[in-house]
Protein backbone atom coordinates (compact mmCIF):
# COMPACT_ATOMS: atom_id res chain seq x y z
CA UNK A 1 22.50 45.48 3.41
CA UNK A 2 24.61 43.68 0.39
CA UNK A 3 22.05 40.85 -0.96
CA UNK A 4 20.36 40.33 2.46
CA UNK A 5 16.61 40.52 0.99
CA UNK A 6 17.81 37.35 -0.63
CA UNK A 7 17.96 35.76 2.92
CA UNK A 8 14.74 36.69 4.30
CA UNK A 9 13.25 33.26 3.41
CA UNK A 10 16.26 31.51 5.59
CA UNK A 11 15.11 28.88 9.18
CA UNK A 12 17.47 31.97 10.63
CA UNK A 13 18.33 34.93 8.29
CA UNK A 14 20.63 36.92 10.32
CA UNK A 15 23.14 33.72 10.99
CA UNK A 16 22.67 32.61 7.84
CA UNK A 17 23.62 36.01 6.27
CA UNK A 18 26.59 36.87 8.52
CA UNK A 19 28.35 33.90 7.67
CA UNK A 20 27.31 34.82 3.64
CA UNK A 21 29.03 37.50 4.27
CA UNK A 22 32.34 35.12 5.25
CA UNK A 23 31.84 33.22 2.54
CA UNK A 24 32.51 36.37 -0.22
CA UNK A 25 35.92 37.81 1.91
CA UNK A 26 37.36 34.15 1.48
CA UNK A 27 36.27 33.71 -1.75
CA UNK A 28 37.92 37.65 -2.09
CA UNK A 29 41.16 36.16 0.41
CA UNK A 30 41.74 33.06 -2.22
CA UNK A 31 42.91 35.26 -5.28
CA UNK A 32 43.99 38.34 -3.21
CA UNK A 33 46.78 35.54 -1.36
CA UNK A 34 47.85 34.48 -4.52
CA UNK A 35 48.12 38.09 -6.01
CA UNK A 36 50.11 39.12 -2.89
CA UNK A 37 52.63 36.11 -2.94
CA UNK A 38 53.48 37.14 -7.14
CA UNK A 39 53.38 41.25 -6.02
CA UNK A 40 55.27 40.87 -2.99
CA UNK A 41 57.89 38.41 -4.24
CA UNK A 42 58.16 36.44 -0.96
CA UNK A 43 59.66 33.30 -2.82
CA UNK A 44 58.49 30.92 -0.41
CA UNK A 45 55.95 28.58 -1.91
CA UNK A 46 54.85 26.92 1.21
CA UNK A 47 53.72 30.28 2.46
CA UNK A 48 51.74 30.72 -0.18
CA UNK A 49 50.41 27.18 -0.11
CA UNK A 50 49.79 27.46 3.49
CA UNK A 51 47.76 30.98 2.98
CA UNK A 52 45.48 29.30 0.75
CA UNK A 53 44.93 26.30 3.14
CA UNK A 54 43.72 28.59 5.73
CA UNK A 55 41.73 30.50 3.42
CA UNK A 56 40.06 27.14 2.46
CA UNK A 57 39.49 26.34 5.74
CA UNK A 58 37.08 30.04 6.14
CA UNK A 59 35.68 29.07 3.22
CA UNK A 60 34.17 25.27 4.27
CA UNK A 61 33.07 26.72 7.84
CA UNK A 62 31.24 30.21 6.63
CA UNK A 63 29.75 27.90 3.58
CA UNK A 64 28.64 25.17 5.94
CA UNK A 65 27.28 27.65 8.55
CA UNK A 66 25.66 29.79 6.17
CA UNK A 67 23.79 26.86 4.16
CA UNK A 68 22.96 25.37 7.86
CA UNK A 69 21.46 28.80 8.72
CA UNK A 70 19.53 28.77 5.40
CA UNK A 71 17.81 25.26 4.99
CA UNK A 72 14.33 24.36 5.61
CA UNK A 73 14.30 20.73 6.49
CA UNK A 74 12.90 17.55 8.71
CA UNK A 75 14.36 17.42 12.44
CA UNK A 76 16.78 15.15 11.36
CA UNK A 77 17.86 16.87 8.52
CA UNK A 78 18.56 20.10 10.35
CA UNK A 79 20.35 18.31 13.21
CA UNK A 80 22.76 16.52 10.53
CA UNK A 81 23.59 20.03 8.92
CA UNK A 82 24.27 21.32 12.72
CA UNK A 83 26.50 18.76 13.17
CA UNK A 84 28.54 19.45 10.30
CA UNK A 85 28.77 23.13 10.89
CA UNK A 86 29.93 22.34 14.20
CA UNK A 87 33.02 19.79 13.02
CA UNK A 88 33.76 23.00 10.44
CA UNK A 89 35.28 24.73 13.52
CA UNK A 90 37.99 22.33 13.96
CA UNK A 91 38.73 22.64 10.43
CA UNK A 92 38.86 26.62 10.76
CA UNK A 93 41.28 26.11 14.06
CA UNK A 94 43.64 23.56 12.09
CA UNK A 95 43.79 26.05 8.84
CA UNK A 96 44.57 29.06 10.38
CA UNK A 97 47.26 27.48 12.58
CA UNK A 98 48.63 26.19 9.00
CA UNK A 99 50.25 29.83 7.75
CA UNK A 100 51.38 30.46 10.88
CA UNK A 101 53.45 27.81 11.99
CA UNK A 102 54.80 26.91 8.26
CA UNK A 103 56.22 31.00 8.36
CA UNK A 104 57.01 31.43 12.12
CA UNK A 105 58.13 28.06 13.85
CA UNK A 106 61.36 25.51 12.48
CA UNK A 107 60.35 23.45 9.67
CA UNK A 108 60.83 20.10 11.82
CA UNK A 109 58.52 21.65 14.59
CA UNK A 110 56.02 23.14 12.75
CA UNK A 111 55.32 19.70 10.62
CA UNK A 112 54.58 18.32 14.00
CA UNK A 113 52.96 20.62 15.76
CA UNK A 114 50.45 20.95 12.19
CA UNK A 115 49.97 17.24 12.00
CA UNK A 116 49.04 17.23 15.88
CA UNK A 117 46.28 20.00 15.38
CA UNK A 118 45.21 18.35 11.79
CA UNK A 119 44.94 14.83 14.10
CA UNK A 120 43.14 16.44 16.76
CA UNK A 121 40.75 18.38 14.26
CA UNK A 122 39.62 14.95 12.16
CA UNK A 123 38.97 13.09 15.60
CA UNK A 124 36.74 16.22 16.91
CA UNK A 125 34.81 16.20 13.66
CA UNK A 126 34.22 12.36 14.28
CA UNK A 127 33.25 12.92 17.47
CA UNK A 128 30.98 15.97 16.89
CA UNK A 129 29.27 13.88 13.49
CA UNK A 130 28.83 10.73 15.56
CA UNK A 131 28.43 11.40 19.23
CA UNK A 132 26.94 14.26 21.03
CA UNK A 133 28.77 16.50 23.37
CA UNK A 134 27.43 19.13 25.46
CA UNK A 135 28.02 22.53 24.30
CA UNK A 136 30.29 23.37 27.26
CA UNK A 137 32.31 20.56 26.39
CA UNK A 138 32.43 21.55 22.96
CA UNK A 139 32.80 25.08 24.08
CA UNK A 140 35.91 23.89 25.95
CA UNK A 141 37.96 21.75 23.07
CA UNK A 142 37.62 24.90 20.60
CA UNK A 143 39.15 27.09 22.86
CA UNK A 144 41.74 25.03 24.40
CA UNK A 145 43.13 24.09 20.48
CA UNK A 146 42.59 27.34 19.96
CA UNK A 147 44.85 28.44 22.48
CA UNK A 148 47.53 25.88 22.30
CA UNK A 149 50.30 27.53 20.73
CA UNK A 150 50.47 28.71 24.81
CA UNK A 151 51.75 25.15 25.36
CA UNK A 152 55.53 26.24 23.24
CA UNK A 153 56.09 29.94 23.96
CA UNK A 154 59.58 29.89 22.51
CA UNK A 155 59.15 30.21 18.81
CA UNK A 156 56.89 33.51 19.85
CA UNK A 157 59.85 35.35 19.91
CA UNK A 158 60.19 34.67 16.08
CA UNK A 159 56.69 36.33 15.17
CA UNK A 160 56.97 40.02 14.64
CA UNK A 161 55.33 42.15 17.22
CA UNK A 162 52.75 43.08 14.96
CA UNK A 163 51.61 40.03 13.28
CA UNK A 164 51.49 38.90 17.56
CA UNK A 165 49.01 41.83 18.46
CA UNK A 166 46.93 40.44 15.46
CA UNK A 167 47.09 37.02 15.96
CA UNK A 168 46.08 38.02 19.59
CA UNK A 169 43.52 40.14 18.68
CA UNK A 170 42.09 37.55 16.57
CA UNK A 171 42.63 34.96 19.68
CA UNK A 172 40.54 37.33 21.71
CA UNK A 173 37.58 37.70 19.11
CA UNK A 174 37.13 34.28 18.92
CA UNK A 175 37.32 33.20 22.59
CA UNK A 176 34.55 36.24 23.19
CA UNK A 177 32.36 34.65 20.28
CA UNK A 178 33.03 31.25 21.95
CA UNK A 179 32.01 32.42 24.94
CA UNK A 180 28.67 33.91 24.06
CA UNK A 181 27.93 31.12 22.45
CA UNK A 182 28.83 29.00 25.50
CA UNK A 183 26.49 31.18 27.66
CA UNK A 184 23.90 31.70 24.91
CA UNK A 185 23.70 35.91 25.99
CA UNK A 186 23.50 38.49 25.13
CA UNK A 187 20.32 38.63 22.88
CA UNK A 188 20.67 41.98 21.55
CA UNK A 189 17.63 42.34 19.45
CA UNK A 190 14.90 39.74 18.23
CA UNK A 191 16.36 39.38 14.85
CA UNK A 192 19.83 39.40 16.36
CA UNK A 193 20.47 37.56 19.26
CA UNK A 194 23.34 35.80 20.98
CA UNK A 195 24.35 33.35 17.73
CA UNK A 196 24.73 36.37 15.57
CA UNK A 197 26.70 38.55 17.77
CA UNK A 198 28.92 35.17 17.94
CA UNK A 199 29.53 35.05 13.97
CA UNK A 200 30.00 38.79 13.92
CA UNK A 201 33.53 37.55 16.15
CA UNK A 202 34.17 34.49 14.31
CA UNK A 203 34.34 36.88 11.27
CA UNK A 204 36.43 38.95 12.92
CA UNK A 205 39.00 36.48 13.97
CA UNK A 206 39.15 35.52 10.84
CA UNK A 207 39.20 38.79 9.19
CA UNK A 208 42.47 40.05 11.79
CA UNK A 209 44.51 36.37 11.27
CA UNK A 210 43.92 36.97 7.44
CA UNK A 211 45.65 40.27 8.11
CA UNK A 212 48.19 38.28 9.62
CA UNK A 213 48.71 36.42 6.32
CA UNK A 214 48.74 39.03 3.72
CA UNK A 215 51.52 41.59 5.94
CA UNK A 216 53.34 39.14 7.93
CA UNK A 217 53.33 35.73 5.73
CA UNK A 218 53.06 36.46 1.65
């Protein structure tokens, strides 16, 4: 596989490799949005802006997870770089909520409703850097921001039926992931247990709301 002898020294290889792995198609997403919005001629420059805030938003989780995965440290070292990748989640929730609601919902409402989820996402990272919450708790938050857009169904009949199959799609892969994680099973193989299997559908969420972006949004 692409680079991963380089990881074989990691605390956990595989998770810190699948999230490496997240870290080049954002890096890849950053210029490729920006290409897109120029070929494509959209003429909206808050699309584009918003494109690059979720792809900034991949980028800070995968690189936190990935350099979490990696380090060797002390205890308390490890448990401060766990809590960080953690608050990275609400960050990822927040950004890709961003493109979406700046192309598909009112201006007025989408402001709003992106400020809410940006508020929400800077308390959870307080809470998850300076208190501890069980991972069913935790669990629970992700998925209920994730899923909040349920709470105003009306501007749904804006998105096009395609970018809504993808968006679900995407919805679906990360609820699994969270899930998994939530249960901590399946272990599939020694070097590949639960954790990984939940990256492999955090990169997929992310890889089918990017799609989102570049057909739907730039």
């Amino acid at each position: 596989m692409l680079w991963y002898h380089s990881f074989q020294s990691a605390r956990e290889p595989m998770s810190s490799y699948t999230h490496f792995l997240g870290i080049l198609l954002s890096l890849i997403g950053l210029p490729l949005s920006v290409l897109l919005y120029f070929v494509k001629g959209s003429g909206d420059p808050l699309h584009l802006l918003a494109a690059l805030i979720f792809c900034c938003s991949t980028l800070a989780l995968y690189t936190t997870s990935c350099v979490y995965h990696f380090s060797q440290g002390t205890p308390a070292h490890i448990n401060h770089l766990r809590k960080l990748d953690h608050a990275m989640i609400y960050v990822l929730i927040a950004g890709s909520y961003t493109p979406m609601l700046m192309s598909f919902y009112p201006k007025k409402e989408a402001l709003v409703f992106s400020l809410i989820l940006w508020i929400v996402a800077a308390v959870g990272i307080g809470v998850k850097v300076f208190w501890f919450l069980p991972r069913w708790v935790s669990t629970a938050i992700y998925l209920l921001m994730g899923w909040s857009i349920l709470f105003d169904l009306g501007p749904l009949t804006r998105i096009p039926t395609g970018a809504i199959v993808l968006l679900a799609a995407g919805g679906v892969s990360y609820t699994i992931g969270g899930v998994i994680y939530g249960l901590k099973k399946p272990d599939l193989f020694r070097a590949f247990g639960f954790h990984e299997l939940f990256h492999c559908f955090v990169l997929l969420g992310s890889l089918l709301h990017y799609l989102v972006v570049a057909i739907y949004i730039l």
